[in-house]
Protein backbone atom coordinates (compact mmCIF):
# COMPACT_ATOMS: atom_id res chain seq x y z
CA UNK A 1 16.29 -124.28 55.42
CA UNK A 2 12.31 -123.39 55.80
CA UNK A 3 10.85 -121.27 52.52
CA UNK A 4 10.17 -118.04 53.53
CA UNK A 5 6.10 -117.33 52.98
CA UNK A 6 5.54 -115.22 49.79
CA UNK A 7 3.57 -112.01 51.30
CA UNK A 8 0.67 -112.23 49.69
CA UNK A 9 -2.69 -110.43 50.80
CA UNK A 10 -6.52 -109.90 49.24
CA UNK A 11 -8.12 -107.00 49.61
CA UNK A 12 -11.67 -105.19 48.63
CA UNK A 13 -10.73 -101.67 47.69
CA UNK A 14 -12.57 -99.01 45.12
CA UNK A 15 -8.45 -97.78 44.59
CA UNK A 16 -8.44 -99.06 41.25
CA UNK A 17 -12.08 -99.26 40.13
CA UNK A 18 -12.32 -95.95 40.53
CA UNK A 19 -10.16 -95.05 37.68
CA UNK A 20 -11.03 -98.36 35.72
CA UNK A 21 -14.54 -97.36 35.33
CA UNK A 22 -13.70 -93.83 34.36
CA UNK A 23 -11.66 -95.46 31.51
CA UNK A 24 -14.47 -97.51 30.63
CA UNK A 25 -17.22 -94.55 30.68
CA UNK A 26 -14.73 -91.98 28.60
CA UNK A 27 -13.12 -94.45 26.24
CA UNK A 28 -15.05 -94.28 22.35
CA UNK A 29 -14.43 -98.25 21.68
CA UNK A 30 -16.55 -100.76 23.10
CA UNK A 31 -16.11 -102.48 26.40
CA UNK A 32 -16.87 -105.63 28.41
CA UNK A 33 -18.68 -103.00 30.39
CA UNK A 34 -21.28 -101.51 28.08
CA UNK A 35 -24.10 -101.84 29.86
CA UNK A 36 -22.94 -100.35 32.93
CA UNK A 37 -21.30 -97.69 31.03
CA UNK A 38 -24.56 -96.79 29.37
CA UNK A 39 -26.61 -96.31 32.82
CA UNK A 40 -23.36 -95.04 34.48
CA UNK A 41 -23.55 -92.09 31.34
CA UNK A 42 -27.23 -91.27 31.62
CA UNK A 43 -26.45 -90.03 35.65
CA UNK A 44 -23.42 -87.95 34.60
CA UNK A 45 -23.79 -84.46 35.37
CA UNK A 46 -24.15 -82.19 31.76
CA UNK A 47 -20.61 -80.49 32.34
CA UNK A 48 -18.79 -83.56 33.92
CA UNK A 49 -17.28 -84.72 30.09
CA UNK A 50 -15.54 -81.20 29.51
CA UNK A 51 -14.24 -80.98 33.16
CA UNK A 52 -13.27 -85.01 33.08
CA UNK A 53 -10.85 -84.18 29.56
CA UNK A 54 -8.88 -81.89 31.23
CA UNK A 55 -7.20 -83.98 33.68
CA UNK A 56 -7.53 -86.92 31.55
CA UNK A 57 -7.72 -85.68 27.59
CA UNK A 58 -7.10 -89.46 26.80
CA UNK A 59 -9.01 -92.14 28.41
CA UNK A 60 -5.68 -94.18 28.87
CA UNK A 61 -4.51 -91.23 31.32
CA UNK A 62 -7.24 -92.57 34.69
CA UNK A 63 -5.86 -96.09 34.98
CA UNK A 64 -2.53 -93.57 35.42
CA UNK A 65 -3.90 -91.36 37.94
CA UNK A 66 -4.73 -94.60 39.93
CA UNK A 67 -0.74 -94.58 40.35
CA UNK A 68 -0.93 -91.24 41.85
CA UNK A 69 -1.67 -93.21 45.11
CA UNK A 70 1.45 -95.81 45.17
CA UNK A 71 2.67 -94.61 48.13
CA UNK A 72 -0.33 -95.03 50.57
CA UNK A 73 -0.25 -99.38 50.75
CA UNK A 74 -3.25 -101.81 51.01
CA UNK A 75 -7.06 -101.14 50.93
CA UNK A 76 -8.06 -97.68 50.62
CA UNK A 77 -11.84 -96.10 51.50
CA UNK A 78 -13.37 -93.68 48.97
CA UNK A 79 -12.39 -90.99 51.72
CA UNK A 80 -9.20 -92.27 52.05
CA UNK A 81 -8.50 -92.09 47.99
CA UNK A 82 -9.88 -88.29 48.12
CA UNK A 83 -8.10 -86.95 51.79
CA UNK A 84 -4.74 -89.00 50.06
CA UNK A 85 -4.84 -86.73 46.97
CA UNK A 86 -6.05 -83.09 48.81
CA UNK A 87 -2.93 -83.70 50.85
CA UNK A 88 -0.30 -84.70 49.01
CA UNK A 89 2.29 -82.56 48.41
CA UNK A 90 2.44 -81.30 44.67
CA UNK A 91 6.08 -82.34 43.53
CA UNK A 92 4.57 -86.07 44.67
CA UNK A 93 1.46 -85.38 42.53
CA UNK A 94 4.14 -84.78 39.82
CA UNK A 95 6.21 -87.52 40.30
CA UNK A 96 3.78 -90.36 40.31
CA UNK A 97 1.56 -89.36 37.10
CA UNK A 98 4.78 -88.01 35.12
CA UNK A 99 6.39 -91.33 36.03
CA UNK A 100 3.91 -92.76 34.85
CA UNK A 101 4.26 -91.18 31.07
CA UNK A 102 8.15 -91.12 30.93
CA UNK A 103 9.97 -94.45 31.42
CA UNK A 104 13.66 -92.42 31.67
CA UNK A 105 14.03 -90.84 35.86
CA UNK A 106 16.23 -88.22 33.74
CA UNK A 107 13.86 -86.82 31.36
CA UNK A 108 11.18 -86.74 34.74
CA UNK A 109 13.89 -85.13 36.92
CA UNK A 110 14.32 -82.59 34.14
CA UNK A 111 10.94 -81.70 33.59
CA UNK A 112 10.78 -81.13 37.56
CA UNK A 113 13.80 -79.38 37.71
CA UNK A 114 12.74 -76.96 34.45
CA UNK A 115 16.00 -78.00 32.99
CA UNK A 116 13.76 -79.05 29.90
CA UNK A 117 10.32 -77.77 28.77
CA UNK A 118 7.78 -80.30 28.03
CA UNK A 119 7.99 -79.18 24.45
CA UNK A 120 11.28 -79.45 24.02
CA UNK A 121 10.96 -83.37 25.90
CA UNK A 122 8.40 -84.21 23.51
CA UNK A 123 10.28 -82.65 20.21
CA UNK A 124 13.15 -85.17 20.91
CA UNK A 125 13.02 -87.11 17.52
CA UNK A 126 14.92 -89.79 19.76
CA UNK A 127 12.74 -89.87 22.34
CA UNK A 128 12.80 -93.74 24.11
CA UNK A 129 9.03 -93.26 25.07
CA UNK A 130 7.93 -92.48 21.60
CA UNK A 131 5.72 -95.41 21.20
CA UNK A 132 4.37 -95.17 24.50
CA UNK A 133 3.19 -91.10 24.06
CA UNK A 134 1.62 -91.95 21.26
CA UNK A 135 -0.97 -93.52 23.22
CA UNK A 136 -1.30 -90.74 26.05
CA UNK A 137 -2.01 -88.29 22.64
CA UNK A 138 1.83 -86.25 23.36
CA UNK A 139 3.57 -87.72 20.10
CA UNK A 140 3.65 -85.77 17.84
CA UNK A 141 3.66 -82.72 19.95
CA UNK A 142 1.36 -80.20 19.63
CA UNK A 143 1.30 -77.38 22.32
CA UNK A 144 -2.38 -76.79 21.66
CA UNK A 145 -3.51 -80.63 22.42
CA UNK A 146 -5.59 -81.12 25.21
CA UNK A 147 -2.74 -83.99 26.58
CA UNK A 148 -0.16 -81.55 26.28
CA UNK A 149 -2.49 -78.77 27.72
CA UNK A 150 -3.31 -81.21 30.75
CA UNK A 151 0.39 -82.27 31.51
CA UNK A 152 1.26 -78.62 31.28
CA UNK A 153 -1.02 -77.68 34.03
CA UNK A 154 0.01 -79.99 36.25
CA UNK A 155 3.60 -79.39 35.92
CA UNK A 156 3.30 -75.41 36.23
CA UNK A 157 0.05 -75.44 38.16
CA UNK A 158 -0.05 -78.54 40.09
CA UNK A 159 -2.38 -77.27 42.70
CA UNK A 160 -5.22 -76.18 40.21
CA UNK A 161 -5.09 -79.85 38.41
CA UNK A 162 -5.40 -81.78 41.97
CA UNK A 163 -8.45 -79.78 42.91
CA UNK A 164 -9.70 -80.34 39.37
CA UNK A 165 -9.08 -83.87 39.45
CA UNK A 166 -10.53 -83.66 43.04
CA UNK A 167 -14.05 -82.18 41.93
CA UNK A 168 -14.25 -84.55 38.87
CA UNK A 169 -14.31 -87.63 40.93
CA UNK A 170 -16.48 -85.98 43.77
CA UNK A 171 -19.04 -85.99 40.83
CA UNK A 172 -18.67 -89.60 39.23
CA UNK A 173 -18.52 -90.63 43.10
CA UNK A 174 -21.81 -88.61 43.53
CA UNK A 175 -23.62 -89.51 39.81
CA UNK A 176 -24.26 -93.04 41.23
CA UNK A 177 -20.59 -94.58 41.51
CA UNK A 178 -20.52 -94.80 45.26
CA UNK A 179 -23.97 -96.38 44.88
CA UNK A 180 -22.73 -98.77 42.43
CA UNK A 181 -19.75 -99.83 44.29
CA UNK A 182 -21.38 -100.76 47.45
CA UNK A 183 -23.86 -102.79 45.29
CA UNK A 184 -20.77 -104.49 44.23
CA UNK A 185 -18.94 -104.54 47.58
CA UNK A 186 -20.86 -107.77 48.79
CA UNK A 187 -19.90 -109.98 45.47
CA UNK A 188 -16.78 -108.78 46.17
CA UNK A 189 -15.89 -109.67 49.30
CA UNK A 190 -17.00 -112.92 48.28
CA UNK A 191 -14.69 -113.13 45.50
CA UNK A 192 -12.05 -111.96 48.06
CA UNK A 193 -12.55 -115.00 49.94
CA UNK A 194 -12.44 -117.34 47.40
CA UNK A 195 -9.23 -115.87 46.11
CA UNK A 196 -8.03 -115.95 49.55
CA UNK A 197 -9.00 -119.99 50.06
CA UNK A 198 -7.11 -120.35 46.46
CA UNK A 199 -3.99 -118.63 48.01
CA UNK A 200 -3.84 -121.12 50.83
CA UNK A 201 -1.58 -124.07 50.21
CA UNK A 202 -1.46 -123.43 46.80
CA UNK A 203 2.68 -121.72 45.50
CA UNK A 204 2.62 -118.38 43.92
CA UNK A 205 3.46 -119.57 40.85
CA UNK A 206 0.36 -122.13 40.43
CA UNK A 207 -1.51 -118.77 41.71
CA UNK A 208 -0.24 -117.04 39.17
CA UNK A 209 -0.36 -119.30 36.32
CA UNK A 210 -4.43 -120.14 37.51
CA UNK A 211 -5.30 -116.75 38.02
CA UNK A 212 -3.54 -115.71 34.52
CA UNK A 213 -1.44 -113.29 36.03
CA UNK A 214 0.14 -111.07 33.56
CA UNK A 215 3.37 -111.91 35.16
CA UNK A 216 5.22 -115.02 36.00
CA UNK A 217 6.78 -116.11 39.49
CA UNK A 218 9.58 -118.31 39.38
CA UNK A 219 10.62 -119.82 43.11
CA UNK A 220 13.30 -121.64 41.54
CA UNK A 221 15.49 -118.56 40.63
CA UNK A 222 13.50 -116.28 43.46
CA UNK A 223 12.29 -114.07 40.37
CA UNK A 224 9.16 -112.32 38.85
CA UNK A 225 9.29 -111.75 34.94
CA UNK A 226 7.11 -109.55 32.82
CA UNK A 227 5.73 -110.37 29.64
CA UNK A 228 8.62 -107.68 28.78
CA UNK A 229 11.40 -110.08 30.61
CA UNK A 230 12.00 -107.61 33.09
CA UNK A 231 12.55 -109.30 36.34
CA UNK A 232 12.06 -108.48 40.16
CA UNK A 233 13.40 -110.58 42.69
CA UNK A 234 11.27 -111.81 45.08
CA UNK A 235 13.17 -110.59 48.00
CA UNK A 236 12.66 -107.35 47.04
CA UNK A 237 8.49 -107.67 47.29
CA UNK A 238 7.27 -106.12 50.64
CA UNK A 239 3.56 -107.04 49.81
CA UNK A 240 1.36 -108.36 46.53
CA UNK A 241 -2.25 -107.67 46.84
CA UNK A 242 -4.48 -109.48 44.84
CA UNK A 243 -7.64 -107.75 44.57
CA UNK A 244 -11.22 -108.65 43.27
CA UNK A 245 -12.27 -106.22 40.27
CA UNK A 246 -15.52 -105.11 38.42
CA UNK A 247 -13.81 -103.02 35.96
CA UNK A 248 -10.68 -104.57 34.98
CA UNK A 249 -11.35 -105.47 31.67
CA UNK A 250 -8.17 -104.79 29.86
CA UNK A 251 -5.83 -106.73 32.84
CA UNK A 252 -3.89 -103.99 34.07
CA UNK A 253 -1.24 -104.33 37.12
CA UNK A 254 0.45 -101.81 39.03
CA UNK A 255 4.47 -102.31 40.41
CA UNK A 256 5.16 -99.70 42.81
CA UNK A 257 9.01 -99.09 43.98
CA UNK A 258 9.60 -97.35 47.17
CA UNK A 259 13.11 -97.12 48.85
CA UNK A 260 14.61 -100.23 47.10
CA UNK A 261 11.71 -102.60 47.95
CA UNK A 262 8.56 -103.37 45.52
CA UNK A 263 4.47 -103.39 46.27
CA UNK A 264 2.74 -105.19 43.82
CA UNK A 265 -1.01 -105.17 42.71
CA UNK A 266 -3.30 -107.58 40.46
CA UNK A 267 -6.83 -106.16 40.26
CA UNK A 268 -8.34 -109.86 39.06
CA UNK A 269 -11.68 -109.53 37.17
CA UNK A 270 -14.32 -111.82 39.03
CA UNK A 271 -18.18 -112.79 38.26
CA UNK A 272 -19.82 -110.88 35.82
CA UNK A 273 -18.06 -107.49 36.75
CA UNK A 274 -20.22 -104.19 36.37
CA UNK A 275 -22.74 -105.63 33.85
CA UNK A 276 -23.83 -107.44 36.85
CA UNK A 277 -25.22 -104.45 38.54
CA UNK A 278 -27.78 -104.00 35.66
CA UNK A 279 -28.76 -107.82 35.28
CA UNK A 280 -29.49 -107.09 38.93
CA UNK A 281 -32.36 -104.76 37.68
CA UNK A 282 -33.45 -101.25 39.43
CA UNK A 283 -33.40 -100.66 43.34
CA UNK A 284 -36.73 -101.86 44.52
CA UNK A 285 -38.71 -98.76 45.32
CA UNK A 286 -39.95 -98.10 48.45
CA UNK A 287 -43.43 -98.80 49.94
CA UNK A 288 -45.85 -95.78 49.84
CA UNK A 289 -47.02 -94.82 53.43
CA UNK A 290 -49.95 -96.81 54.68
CA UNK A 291 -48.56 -99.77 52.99
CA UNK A 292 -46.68 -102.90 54.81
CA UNK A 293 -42.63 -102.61 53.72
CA UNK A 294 -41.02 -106.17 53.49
CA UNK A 295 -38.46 -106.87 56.13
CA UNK A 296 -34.97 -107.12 54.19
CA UNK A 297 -33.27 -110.85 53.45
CA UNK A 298 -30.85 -111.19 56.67
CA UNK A 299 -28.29 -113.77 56.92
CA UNK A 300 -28.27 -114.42 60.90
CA UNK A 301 -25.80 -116.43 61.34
CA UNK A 302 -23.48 -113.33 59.24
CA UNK A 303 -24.82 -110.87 61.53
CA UNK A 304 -23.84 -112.45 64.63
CA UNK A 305 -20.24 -113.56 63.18
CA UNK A 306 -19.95 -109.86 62.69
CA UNK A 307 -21.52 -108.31 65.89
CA UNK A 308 -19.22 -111.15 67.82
CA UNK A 309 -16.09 -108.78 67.69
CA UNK A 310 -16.03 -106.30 69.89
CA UNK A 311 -14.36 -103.86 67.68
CA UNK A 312 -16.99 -104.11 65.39
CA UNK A 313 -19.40 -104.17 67.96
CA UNK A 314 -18.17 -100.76 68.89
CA UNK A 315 -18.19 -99.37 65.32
CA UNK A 316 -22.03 -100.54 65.04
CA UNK A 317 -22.65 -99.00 69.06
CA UNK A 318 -21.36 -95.48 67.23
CA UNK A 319 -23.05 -95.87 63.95
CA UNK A 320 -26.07 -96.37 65.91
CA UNK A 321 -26.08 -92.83 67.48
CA UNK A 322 -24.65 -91.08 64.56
CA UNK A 323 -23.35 -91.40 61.00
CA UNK A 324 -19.49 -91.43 60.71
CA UNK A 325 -16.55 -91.82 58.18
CA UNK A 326 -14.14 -94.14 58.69
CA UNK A 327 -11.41 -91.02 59.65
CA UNK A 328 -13.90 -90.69 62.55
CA UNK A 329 -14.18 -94.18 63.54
CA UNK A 330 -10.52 -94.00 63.56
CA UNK A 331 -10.36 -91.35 65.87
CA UNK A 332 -13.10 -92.13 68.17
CA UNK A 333 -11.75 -96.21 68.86
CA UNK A 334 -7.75 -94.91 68.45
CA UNK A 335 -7.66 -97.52 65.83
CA UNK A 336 -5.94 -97.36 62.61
CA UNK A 337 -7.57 -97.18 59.73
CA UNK A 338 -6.76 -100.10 57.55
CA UNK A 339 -8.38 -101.85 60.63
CA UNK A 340 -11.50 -99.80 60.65
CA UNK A 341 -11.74 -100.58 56.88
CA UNK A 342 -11.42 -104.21 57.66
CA UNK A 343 -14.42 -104.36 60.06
CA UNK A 344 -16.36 -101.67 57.81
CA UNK A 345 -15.99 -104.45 55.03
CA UNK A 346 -16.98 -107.31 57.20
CA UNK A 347 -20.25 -105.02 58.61
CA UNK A 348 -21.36 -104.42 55.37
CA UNK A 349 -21.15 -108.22 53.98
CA UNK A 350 -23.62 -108.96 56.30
CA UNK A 351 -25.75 -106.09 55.93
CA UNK A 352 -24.96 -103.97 58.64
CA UNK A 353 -24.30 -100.42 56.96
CA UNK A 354 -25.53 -98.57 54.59
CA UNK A 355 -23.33 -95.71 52.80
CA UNK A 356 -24.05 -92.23 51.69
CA UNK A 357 -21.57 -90.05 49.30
CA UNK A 358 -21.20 -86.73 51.42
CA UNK A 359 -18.37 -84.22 49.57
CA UNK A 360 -16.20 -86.46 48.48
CA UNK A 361 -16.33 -89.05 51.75
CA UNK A 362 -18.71 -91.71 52.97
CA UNK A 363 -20.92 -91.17 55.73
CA UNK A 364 -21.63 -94.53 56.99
CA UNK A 365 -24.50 -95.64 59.16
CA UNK A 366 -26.33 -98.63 60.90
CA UNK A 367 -29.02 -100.58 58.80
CA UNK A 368 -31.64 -100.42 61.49
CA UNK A 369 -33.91 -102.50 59.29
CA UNK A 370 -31.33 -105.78 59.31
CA UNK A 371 -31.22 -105.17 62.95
CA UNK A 372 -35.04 -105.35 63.38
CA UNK A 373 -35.15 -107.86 60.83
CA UNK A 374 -32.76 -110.12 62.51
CA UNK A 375 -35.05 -111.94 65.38
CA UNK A 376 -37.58 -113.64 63.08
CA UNK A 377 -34.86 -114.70 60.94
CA UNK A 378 -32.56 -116.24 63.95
CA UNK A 379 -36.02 -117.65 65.02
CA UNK A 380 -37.33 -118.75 61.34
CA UNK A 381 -33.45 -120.78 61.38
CA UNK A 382 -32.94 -122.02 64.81
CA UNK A 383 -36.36 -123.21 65.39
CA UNK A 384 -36.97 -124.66 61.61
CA UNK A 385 -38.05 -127.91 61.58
CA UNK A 386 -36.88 -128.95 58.07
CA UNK A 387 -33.95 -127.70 56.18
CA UNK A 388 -30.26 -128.92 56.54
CA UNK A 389 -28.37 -127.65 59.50
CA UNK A 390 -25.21 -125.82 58.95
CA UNK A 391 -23.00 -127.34 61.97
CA UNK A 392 -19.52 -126.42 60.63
CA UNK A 393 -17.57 -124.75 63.49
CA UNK A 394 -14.93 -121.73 63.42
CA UNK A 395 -11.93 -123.87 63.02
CA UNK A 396 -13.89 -125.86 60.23
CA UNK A 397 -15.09 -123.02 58.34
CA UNK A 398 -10.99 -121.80 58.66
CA UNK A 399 -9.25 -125.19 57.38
CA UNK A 400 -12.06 -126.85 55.71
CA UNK A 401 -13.36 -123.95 52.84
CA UNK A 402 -12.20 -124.43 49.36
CA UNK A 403 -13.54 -122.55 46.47
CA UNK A 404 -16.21 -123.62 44.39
C-alpha cells in the first residue's frame, strides 16, 4: 500500500512576526533580539506603550493575538492580517484569544454565554488553568488589573478592543516594522528554500527531529506527541507549514482545530534573525542632486526567472502604471490571493518591488531602478570573459539543490 505524502508546505509570512516582535519590544527581560528591539523602540510613537498595554497588559498576551487569525490558512500579507481582523465577526474575535487563555470549552462557552462573569471564572480556587493565568497576569484576580481590564473589554466591548488592537499595529507597522520586514523578506525567502530542499526526500520525523521541532512525529503509530504527551493523529493534519522566522526566539508553535481536522504551524528561527537588520548598518542615503546615484546590485538571471511568468509579468505590467495592494492585484487578474502573494514574494526576491505602509496595507510598486539597472548587468554576465558560468538548467536547479 503506497504512504500517503505528509502535507507539508513553507511559507514567508509576517503572520507570526508580527506579534513575535511585539513580544520582544514590550517584554522587561532580555532577548535574543536586543538590538533590534533597541532601534525598533527609539521609532515608537510617544503614546504607542500606553495604547499597546491595553490590548496586551502582559507581553505573553501578542504571541496570543497571533491565534486570533487560525481560521484564515497559509501565508498572509500585512493587509491581509489587518482586513482579516476589521472583519471578523466579534464572537470569533472572542473565541480565538479567550481560547487561547482557558484550556476548558466550558468555562469559554460560559464566559460567552454570560452564564459566568470573568470574576467569578477567575475566583474559582479550583480553577484547571491556574498555573497558566498566572502568566497572562489574571491569577490572583484583581478587577482593577490591566489583564483583567483588557479581557473585560473584549468580552463586553469586543468592537472597541479590535479597533484598538487595529490602530496599535497600524503604528508598529508604520514606526519602521513594515520597513524592517521587507529588509528581512529576501533572507527569508532564502531560508524558505532551503527548508523546502530539506523537506524533500527527507520523512517528517527526521524533519522534525533536525529542525528541533518542539513536537515529535511518529509514522510508525501515524501520531504527533507534544512535549505534554498529547497526541494528534496524523490523519487528522490538513496542512503543517513550516515557516522561516526573525523573531521566534522563545520556539513557539501554533495547533489550530477546525471542524475535526488540525493546521499546524512551526515558525523556525533562521540566520541571525532581527539582529541581522542592524549588523546590516543604516539605509544608504540617497545621492544629493547634481551628484551620480549608483545603479542598485541586480541579479539578472533572478529578474528574468521572475519576469518569465506571465502572471507575474502582469503584476509588474500593473505595478508599472500604478501602485497596488495585493486585494487589488487580486481583483484586477481574478486571481486569488494566496497566488498573488506567491508571485509578490518571488518579485520582491529579485528586486522587483518596493513596499510602502499606507493605513494599515501595503502599497506595492515597481523598482524602476532594477529595471534600468538590469541591461548592463545581463550584459556585464553574458558577455564576461572570465568568471565561472552558471549552466544548471530548470530541471537541475529542481532535483539537483540541496542545502548548504
Amino acid at each position: 500500500m503506497a504512504t500517503t505524502r505528509f502535507p507539508l508546505d513553507v511559507i514567508v509570512t509576517p503572520r507570526f512576526d508580527l506579534f513575535y516582535a511585539l513580544h520582544a519590544l514590550t517584554i522587561a527581560a532580555p532577548t535574543p533580539v536586543d538590538e533590534w528591539k533597541e532601534a525598533a523602540g527609539r521609532r515608537l510613537p510617544r503614546d504607542f506603550a500606553r495604547a499597546a498595554r491595553r490590548v496586551a497588559p502582559v507581553p505573553i498576551f501578542w504571541p496570543l493575538l497571533a491565534d486570533a487569525l487560525k481560521r484564515t490558512p497559509g501565508a498572509m500579507t500585512f493587509e491581509e492580517i489587518f482586513s482579516t481582523l476589521r472583519s471578523m465577526p466579534p464572537n470569533e474575535l472572542k473565541v480565538n484569544v479567550l481560547g487561547g487563555i482557558f484550556h476548558h470549552r466550558r468555562t469559554v462557552e460560559a464566559l460567552l454565554s454570560r452564564k459566568k462573569t470573568l470574576a467569578e471564572v477567575l475566583k474559582a480556587e479550583d480553577h484547571p488553568d491556574a498555573e497558566l493565568l498566572k502568566h497572562f497576569g489574571l491569577h490572583p484576580y484583581r478587577a482593577d488589573s490591566p489583564a483583567a481590564v483588557a479581557i473585560s473589554s473584549l468580552i463586553s466591548d469586543t468592537g472597541s478592543y479590535r479597533d484598538e488592537l487595529g490602530l496599535v499595529l497600524e503604528k508598529f507597522l508604520q514606526s519602521g516594522f513594515a520597513s524592517d520586514w521587507s529588509s528581512l523578506e529576501a533572507s527569508l525567502l532564502t531560508d524558505a528554500a532551503s527548508l523546502k530542499a530539506r523537506g524533500e526526500g527527507t520523512s517528517i520525523a527526521d524533519l522534525a527531529a533536525e529542525l528541533r521541532l518542539p513536537v515529535t512525529f511518529d509514522e510508525d503509530s501515524g501520531a504527533m506527541r507534544t512535549r505534554g504527551g498529547a497526541a494528534v493523529k496524523l490523519r487528522q493534519i490538513d496542512r503543517c507549514y513550516l515557516v522561516p522566522s526573525a523573531f521566534n526566539t522563545r520556539r513557539w508553535w501554533a495547533k489550530y482545530d477546525v471542524d475535526d481536522r488540525v493546521t499546524l504551524y512551526f515558525p523556525v528561527l533562521t540566520g541571525s534573525g532581527a539582529n541581522a537588520l542592524i549588523a546590516a548598518g543604516p539605509p544608504v542615503k540617497q545621492q544629493s542632486r547634481g551628484q551620480p546615484s549608483r545603479p542598485p546590485k541586480v541579479n539578472p538571471e533572478s529578474v528574468f526567472r521572475a519576469l518569465g511568468d506571465t502572471t507575474r509579468y502582469a503584476i509588474a505590467s500593473i505595478l508599472a502604471r500604478k501602485p497596488a495592494s495585493s486585494a487589488d492585484l487580486s481583483r484586477s487578474l481574478k486571481v486569488s490571493k494566496p497566488t498573488i502573494t506567491h508571485h509578490v514574494q518571488a518579485l520582491r526576491a529579485a528586486g522587483l518591488i518596493t513596499e510602502t505602509a499606507d493605513a494599515g496595507s501595503s502599497r506595492l510598486a515597481l523598482n524602476r531602478e532594477t529595471l534600468a539597472a538590469l541591461s548592463a548587468a545581463a550584459i556585464e554576465d553574458l558577455f564576461s570573459s572570465s568568471g565561472e558560468l552558471p549552466l544548471l538548467t530548470t530541471r537541475q536547479r529542481r532535483t539537483g539543490e540541496t542545502s548548504t
